[in-house]
C-alpha atoms as a PDB file:
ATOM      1  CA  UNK A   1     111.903  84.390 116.924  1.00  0.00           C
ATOM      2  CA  UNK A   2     115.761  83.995 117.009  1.00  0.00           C
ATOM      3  CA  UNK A   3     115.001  79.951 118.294  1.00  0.00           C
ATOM      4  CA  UNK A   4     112.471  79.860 115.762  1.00  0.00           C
ATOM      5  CA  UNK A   5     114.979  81.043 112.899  1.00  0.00           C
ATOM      6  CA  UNK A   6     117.882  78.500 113.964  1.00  0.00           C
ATOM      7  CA  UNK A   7     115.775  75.619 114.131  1.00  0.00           C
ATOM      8  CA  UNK A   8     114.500  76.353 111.052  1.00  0.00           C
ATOM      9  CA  UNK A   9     118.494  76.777 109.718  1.00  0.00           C
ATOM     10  CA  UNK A  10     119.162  73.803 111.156  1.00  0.00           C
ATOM     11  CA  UNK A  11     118.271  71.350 108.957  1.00  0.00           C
ATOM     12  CA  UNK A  12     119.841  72.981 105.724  1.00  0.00           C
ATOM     13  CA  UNK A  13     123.269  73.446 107.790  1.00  0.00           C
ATOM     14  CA  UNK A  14     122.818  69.425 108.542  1.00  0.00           C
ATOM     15  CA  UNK A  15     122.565  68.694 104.576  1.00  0.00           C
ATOM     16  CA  UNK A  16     125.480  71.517 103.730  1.00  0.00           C
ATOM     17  CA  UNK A  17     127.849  69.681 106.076  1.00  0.00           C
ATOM     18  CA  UNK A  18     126.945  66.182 105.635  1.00  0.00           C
ATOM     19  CA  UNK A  19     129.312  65.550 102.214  1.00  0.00           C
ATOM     20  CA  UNK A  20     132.208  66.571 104.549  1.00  0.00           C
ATOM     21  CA  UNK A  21     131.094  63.734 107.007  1.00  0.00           C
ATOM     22  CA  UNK A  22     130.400  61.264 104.699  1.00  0.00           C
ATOM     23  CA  UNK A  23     134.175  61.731 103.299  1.00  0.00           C
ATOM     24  CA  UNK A  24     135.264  61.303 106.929  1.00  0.00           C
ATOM     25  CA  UNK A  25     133.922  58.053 107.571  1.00  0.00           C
ATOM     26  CA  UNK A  26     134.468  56.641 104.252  1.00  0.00           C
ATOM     27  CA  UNK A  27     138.612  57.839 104.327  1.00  0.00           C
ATOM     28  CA  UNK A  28     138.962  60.270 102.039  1.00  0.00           C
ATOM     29  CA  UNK A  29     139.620  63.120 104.908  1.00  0.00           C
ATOM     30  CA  UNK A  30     143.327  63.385 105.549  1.00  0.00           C
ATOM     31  CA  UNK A  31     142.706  62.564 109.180  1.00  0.00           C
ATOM     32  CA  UNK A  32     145.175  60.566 110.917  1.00  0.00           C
ATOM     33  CA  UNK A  33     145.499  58.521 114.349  1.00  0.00           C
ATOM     34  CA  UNK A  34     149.098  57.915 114.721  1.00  0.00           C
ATOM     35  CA  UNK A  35     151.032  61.215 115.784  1.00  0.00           C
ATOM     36  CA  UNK A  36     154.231  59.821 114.932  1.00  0.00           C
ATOM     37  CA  UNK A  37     153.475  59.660 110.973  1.00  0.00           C
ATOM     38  CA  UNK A  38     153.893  63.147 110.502  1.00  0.00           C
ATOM     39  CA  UNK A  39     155.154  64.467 113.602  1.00  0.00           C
ATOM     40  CA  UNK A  40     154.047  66.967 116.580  1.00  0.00           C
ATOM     41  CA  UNK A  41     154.997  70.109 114.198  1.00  0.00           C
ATOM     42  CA  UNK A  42     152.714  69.579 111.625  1.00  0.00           C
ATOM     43  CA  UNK A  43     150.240  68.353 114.150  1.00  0.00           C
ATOM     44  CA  UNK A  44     150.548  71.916 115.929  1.00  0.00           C
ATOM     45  CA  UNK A  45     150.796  73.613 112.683  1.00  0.00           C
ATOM     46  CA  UNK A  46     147.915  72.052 110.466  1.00  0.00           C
ATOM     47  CA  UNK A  47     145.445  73.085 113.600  1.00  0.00           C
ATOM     48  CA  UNK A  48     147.256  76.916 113.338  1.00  0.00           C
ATOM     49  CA  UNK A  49     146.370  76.744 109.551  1.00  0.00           C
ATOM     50  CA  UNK A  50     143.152  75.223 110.075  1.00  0.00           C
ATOM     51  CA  UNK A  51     141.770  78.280 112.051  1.00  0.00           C
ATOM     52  CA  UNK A  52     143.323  80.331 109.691  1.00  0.00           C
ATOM     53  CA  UNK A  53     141.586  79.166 106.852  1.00  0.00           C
ATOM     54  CA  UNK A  54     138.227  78.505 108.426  1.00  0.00           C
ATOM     55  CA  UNK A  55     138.608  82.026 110.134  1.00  0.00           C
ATOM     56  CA  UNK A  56     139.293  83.374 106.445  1.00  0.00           C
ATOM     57  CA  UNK A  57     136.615  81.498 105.039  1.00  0.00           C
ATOM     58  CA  UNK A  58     134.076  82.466 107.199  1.00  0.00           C
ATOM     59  CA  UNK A  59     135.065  86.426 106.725  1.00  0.00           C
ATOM     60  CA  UNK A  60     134.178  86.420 102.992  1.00  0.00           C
ATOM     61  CA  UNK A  61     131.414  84.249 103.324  1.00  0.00           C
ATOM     62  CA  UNK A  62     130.233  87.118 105.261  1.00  0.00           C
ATOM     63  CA  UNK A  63     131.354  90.237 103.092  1.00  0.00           C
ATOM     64  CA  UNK A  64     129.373  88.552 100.141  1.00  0.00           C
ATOM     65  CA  UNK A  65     126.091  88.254 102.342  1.00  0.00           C
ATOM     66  CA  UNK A  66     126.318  91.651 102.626  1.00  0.00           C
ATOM     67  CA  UNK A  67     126.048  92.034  98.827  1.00  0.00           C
ATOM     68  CA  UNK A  68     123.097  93.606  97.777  1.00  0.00           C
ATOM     69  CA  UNK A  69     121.976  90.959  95.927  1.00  0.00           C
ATOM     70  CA  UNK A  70     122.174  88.663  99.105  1.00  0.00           C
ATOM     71  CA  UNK A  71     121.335  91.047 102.547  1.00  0.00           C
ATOM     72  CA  UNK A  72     117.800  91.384 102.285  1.00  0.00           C
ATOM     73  CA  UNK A  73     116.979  87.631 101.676  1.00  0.00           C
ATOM     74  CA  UNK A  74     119.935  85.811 103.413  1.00  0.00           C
ATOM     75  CA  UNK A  75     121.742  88.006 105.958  1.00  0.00           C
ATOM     76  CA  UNK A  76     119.909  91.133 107.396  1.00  0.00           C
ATOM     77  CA  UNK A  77     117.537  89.289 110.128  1.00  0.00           C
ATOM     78  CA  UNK A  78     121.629  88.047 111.591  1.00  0.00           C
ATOM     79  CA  UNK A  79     121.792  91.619 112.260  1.00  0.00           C
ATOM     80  CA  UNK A  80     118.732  92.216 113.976  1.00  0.00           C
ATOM     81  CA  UNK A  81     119.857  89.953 116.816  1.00  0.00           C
ATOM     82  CA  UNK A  82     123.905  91.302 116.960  1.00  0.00           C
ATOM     83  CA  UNK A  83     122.110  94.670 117.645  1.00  0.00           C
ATOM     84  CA  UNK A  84     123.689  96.375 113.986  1.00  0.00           C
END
C-alpha cells in the first residue's frame, strides 16, 4: 500500500518541481560553474543556508498538514507508515 501511495504521489511531485527545472535550464537559477566568481566562502556558506532554509521549509510545510483542515485528506496515511 505504501508503494502503491508513492507511485501514485509521484507524478504530482514531478509537475510541483518541474517550474524549478525549467528555470534551471533556461538560466534564471543563480547557479554558477566558476568557483572563483564568488569565492569558496560563499560557496560553503550558500550550501549551509541552503539546508537551512529547505530544512525550515519543510518543518512548516509539515505543521500546516497537521491542520485540521488538511490531516485527514493530505497527511494522516504519512503517519500510518512512521508508526505515530
Amino acid at each position: 500500500m505504501e508503494i502503491q501511495t508513492a507511485m501514485k504521489a509521484f507524478p504530482v511531485i514531478t509537475i510541483l518541481t518541474m517550474p524549478w527545472i525549467y528555470g534551471e535550464i533556461h538560466g534564471k537559477s543563480l547557479l554558477y560553474d566558476d568557483l572563483h566568481q564568488y569565492g569558496l566562502t560563499y560557496l560553503v556558506l550558500s550550501g549551509v543556508g541552503f539546508i537551512i532554509f529547505t530544512d525550515f521549509c519543510i518543518y512548516w510545510v509539515h505543521r500546516i498538514e497537521h491542520h485540521p483542515l488538511f490531516y485527514a485528506t493530505f497527511h494522516k496515511l504519512h503517519h500510518k507508515w512512521i508508526g505515530k
